[in-house]
N, C-alpha and C. Protein backbone atom coordinates (compact mmCIF):
# COMPACT_ATOMS: atom_id res chain seq x y z
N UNK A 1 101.69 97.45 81.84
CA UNK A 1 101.24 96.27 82.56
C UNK A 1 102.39 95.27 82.73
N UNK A 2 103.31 94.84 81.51
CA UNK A 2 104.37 93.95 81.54
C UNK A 2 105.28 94.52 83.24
N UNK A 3 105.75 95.83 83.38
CA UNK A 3 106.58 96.17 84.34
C UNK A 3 105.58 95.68 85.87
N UNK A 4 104.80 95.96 85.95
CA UNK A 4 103.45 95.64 87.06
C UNK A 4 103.22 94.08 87.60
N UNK A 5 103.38 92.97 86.47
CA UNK A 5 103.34 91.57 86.06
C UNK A 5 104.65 91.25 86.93
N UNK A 6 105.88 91.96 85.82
CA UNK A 6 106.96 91.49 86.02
C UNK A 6 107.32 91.76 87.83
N UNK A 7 106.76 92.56 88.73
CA UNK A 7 107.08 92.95 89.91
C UNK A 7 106.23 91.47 90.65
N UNK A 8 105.45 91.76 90.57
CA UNK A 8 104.54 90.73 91.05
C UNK A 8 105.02 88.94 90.73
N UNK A 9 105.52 88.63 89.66
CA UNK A 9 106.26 87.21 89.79
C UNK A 9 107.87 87.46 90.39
N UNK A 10 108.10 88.79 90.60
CA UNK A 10 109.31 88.94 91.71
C UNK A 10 109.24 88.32 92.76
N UNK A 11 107.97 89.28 93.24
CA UNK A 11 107.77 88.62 94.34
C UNK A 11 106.88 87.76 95.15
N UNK A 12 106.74 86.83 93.96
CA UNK A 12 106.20 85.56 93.78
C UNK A 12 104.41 85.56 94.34
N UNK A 13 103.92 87.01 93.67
CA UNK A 13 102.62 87.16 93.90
C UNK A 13 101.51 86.52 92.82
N UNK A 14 102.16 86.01 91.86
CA UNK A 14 101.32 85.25 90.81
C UNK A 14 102.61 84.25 90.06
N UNK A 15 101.65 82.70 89.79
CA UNK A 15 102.94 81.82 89.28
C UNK A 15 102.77 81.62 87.55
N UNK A 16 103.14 80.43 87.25
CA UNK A 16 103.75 80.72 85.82
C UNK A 16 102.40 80.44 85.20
N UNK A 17 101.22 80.07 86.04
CA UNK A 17 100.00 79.64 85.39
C UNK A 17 99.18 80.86 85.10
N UNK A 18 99.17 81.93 85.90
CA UNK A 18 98.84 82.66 85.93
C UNK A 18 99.54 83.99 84.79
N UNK A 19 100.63 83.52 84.65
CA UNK A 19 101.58 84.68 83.90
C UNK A 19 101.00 84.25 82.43
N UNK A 20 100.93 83.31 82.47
CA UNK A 20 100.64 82.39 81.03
C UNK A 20 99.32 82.83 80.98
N UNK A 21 98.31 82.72 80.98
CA UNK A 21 96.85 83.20 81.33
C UNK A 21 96.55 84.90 80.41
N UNK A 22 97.78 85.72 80.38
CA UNK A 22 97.85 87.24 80.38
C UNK A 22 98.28 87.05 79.02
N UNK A 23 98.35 85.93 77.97
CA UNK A 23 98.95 85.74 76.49
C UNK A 23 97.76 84.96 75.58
N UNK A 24 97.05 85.73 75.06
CA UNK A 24 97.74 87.37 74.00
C UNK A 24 96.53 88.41 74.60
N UNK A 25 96.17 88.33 76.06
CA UNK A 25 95.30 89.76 76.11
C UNK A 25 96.01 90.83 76.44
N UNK A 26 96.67 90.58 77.50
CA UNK A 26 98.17 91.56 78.19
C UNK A 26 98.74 91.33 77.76
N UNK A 27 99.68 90.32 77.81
CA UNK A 27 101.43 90.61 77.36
C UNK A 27 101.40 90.09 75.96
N UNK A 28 102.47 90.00 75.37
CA UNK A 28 102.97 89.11 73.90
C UNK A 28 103.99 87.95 74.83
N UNK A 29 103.53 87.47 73.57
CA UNK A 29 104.32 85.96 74.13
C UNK A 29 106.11 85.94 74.44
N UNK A 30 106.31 87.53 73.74
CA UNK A 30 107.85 87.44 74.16
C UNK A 30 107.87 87.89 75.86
N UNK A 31 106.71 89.06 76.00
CA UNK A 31 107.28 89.80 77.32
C UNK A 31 106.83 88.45 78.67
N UNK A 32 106.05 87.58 78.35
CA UNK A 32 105.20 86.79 79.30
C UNK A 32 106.47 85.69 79.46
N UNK A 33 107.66 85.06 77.84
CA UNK A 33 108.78 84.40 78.15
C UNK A 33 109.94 85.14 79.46
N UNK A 34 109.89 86.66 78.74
CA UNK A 34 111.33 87.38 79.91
C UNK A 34 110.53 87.13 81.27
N UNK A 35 109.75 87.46 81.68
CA UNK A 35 108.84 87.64 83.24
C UNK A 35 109.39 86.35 83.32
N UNK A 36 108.95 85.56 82.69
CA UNK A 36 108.91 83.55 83.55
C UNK A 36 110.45 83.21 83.37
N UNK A 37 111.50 83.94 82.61
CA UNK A 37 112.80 84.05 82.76
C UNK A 37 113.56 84.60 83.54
N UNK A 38 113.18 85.40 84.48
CA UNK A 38 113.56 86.35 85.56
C UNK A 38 113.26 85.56 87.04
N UNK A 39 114.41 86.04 87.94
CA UNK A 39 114.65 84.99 88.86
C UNK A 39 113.58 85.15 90.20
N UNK A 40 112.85 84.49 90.54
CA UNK A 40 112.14 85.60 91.92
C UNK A 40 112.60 85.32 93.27
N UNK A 41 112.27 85.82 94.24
CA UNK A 41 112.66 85.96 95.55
C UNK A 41 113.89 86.46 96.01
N UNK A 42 114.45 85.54 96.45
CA UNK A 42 115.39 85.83 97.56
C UNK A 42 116.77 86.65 96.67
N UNK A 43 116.88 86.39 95.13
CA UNK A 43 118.07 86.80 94.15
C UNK A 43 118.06 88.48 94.56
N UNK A 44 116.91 88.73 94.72
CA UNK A 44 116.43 90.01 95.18
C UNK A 44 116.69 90.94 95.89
N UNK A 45 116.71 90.02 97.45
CA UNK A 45 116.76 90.70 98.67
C UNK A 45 117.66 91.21 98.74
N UNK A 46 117.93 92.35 99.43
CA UNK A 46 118.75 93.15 99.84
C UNK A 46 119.41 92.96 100.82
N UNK A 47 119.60 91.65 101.19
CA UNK A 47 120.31 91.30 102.60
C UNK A 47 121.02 90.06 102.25
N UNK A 48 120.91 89.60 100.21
CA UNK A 48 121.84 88.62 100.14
C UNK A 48 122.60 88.98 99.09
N UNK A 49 122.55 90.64 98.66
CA UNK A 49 123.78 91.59 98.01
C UNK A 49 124.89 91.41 98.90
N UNK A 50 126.19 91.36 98.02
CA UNK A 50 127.45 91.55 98.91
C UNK A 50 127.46 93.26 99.17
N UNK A 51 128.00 93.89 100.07
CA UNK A 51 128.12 95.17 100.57
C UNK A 51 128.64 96.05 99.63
N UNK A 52 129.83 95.28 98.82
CA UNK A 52 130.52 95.50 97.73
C UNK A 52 130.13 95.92 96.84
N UNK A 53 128.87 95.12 96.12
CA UNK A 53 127.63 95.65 95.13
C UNK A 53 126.45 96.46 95.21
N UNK A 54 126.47 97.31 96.63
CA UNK A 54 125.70 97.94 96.54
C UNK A 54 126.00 99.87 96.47
């Protein structure tokens, strides 16, 4: 579920109220900190990689 969560505040399909909400039925309070520590959107896209890094 954490990997499923973590896709979904990627791409900013649920916010931090909601991530928070999933502690302690789904996640532990560490995996629900990394998710809301991880960057979403655009860090992402594949069109603001340099050519170099891909």
């Amino acid at each position: 579920m954490y990997g499923f969560l973590l896709n979904m505040w990627i791409m900013r399909k649920i916010d931090e109220e909601k991530v928070e909400s999933y502690v302690p039925k789904i996640l532990t309070r560490h995996e629900a900190d990394m998710i809301l520590a991880t960057p979403q959107g655009d860090e992402y896209d594949i069109k603001s990689v340099p050519s170099t890094q891909l």
